[in-house]
C-alpha atoms as a PDB file:
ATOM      1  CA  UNK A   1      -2.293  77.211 -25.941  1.00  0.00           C
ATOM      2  CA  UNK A   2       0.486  74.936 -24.494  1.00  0.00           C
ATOM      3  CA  UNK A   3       3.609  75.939 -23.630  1.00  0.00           C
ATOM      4  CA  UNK A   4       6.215  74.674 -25.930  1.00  0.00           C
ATOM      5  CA  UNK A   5       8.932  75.567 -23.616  1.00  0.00           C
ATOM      6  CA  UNK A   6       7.859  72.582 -21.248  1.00  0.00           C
ATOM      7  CA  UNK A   7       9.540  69.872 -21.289  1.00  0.00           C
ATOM      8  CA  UNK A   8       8.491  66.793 -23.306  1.00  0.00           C
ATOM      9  CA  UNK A   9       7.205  63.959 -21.436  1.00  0.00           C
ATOM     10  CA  UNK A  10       8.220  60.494 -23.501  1.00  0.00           C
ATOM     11  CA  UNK A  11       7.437  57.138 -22.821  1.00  0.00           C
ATOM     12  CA  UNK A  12      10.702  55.887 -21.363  1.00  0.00           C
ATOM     13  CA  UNK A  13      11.479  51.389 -20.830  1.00  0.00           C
ATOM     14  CA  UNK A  14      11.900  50.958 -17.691  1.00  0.00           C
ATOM     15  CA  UNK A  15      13.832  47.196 -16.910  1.00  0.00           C
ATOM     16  CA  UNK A  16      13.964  45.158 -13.647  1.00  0.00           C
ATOM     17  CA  UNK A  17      17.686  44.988 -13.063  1.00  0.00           C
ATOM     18  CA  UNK A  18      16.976  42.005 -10.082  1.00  0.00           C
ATOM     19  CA  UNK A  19      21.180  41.266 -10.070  1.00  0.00           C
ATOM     20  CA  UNK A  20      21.596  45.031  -8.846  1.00  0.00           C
ATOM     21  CA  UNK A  21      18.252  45.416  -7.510  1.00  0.00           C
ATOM     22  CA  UNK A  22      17.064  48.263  -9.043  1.00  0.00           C
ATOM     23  CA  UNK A  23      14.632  49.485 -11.905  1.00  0.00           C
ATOM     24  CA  UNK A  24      16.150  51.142 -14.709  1.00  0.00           C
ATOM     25  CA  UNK A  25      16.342  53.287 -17.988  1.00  0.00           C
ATOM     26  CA  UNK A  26      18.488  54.979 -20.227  1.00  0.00           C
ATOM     27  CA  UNK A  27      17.951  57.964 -21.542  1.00  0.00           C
ATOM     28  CA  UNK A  28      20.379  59.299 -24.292  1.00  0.00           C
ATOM     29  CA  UNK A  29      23.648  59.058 -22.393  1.00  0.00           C
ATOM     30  CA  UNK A  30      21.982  59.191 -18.578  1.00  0.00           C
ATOM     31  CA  UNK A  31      21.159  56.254 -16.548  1.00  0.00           C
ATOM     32  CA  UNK A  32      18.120  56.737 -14.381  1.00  0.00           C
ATOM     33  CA  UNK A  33      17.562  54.278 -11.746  1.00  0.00           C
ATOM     34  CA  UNK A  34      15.252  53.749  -8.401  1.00  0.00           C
ATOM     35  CA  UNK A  35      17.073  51.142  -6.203  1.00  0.00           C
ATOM     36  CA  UNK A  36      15.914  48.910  -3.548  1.00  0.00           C
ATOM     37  CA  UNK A  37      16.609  46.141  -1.070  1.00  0.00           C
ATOM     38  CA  UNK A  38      14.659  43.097  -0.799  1.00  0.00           C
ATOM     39  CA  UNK A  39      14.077  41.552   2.223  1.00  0.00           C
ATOM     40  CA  UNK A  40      11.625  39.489   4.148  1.00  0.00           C
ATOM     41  CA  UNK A  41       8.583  39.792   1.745  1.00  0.00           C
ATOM     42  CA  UNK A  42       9.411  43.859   1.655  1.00  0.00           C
ATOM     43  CA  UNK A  43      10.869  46.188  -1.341  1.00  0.00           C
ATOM     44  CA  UNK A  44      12.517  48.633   0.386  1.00  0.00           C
ATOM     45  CA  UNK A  45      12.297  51.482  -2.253  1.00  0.00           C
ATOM     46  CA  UNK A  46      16.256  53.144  -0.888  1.00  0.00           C
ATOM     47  CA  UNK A  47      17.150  55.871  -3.877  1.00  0.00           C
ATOM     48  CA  UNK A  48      15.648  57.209  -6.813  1.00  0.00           C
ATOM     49  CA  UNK A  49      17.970  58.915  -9.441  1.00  0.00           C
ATOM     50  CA  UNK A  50      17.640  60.956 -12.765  1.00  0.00           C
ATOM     51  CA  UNK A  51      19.962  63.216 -14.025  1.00  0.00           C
ATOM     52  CA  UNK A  52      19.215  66.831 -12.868  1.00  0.00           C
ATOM     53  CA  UNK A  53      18.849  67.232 -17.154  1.00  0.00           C
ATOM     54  CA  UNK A  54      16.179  64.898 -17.406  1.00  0.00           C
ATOM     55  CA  UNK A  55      14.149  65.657 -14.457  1.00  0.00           C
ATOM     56  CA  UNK A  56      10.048  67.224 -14.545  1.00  0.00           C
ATOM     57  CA  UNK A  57       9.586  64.362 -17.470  1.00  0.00           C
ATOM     58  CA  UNK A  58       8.195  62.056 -15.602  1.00  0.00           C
ATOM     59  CA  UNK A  59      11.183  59.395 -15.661  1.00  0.00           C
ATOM     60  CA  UNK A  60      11.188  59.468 -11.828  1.00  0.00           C
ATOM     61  CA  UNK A  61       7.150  58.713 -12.072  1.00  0.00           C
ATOM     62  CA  UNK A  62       8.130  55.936 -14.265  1.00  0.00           C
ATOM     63  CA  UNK A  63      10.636  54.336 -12.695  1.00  0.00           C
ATOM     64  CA  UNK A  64       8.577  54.019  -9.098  1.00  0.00           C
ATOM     65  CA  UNK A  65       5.327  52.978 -11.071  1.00  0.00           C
ATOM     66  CA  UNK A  66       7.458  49.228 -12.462  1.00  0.00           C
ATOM     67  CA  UNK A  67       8.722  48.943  -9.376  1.00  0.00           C
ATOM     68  CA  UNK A  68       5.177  49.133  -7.016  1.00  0.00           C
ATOM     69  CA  UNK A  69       3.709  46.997 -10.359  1.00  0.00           C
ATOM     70  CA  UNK A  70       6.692  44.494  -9.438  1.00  0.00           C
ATOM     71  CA  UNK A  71       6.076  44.494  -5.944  1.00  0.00           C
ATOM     72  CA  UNK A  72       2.153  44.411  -6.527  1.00  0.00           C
ATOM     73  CA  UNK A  73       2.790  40.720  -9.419  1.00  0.00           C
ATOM     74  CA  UNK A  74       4.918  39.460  -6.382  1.00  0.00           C
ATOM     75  CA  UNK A  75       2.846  40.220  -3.549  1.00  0.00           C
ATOM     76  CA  UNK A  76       5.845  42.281  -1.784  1.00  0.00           C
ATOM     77  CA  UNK A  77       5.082  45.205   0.432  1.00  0.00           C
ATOM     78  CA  UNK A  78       6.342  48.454   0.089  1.00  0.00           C
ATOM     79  CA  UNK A  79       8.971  50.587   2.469  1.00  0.00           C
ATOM     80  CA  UNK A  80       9.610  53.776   1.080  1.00  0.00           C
ATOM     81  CA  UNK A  81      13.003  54.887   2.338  1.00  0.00           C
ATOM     82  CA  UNK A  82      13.275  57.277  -0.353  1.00  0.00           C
ATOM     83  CA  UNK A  83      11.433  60.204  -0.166  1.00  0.00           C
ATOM     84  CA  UNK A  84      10.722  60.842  -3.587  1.00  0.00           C
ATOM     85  CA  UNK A  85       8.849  57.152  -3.524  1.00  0.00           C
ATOM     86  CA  UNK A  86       7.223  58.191  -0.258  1.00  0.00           C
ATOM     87  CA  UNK A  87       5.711  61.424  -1.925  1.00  0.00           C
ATOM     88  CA  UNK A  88       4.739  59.062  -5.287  1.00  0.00           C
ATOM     89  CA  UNK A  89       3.127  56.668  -2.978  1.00  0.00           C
ATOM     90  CA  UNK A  90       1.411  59.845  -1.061  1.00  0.00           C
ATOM     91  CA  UNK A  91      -0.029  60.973  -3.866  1.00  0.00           C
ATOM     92  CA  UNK A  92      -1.304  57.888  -5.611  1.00  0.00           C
ATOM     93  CA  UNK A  93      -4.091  56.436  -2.827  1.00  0.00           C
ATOM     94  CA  UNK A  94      -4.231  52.921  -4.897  1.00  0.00           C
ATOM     95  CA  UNK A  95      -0.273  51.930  -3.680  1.00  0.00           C
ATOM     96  CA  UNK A  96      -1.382  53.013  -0.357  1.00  0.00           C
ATOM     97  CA  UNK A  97      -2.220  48.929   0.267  1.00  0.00           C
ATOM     98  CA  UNK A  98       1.605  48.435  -0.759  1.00  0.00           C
ATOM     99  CA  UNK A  99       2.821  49.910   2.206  1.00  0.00           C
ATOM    100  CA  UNK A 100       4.227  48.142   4.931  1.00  0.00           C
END
């Protein structure tokens, strides 16, 4: 039986915001972001954020997922600064050929 206690995973929108570079999405009041730097042909992946409210909903998951798709339609490499992206990309053996 699951647990309904758990938190419910929903399918968040997650935008490319390229004029603050950073991927984005609101949820109710809370602005979750992952932000990078782009430079040279390589995302560097610097900060990932969601309110401490929001987080073990995979919004995080989400977020880093549009931007390695990004990087992947653009033919960028990866740099994961931040380690949240570093254990994402760790995890999930087809971004592995993302990273610089």
């Amino acid at each position: 039986m699951p647990d309904s206690s758990a938190p419910k995973i929903q399918p968040v929108t997650v935008l490319h915001n390229a004029a603050q570079q950073r991927f984005e999405c609101r949820v109710g009041q809370h602005l979750c972001v992952a932000d990078y730097r782009l430079a040279d042909g390589v995302m560097a992946l610097t900060h990932t954020e969601v309110h401490p409210s929001l987080q073990g909903r995979g919004i995080a998951a989400a977020l880093i997922a549009a931007a390695l798709d990004h990087a992947r339609a653009q033919g960028l490499k990866i740099d994961p600064q931040c380690s949240y992206a570093a254990t994402y990309m760790q995890r999930h053996p087809q971004t592995h050929s993302l990273r610089i």
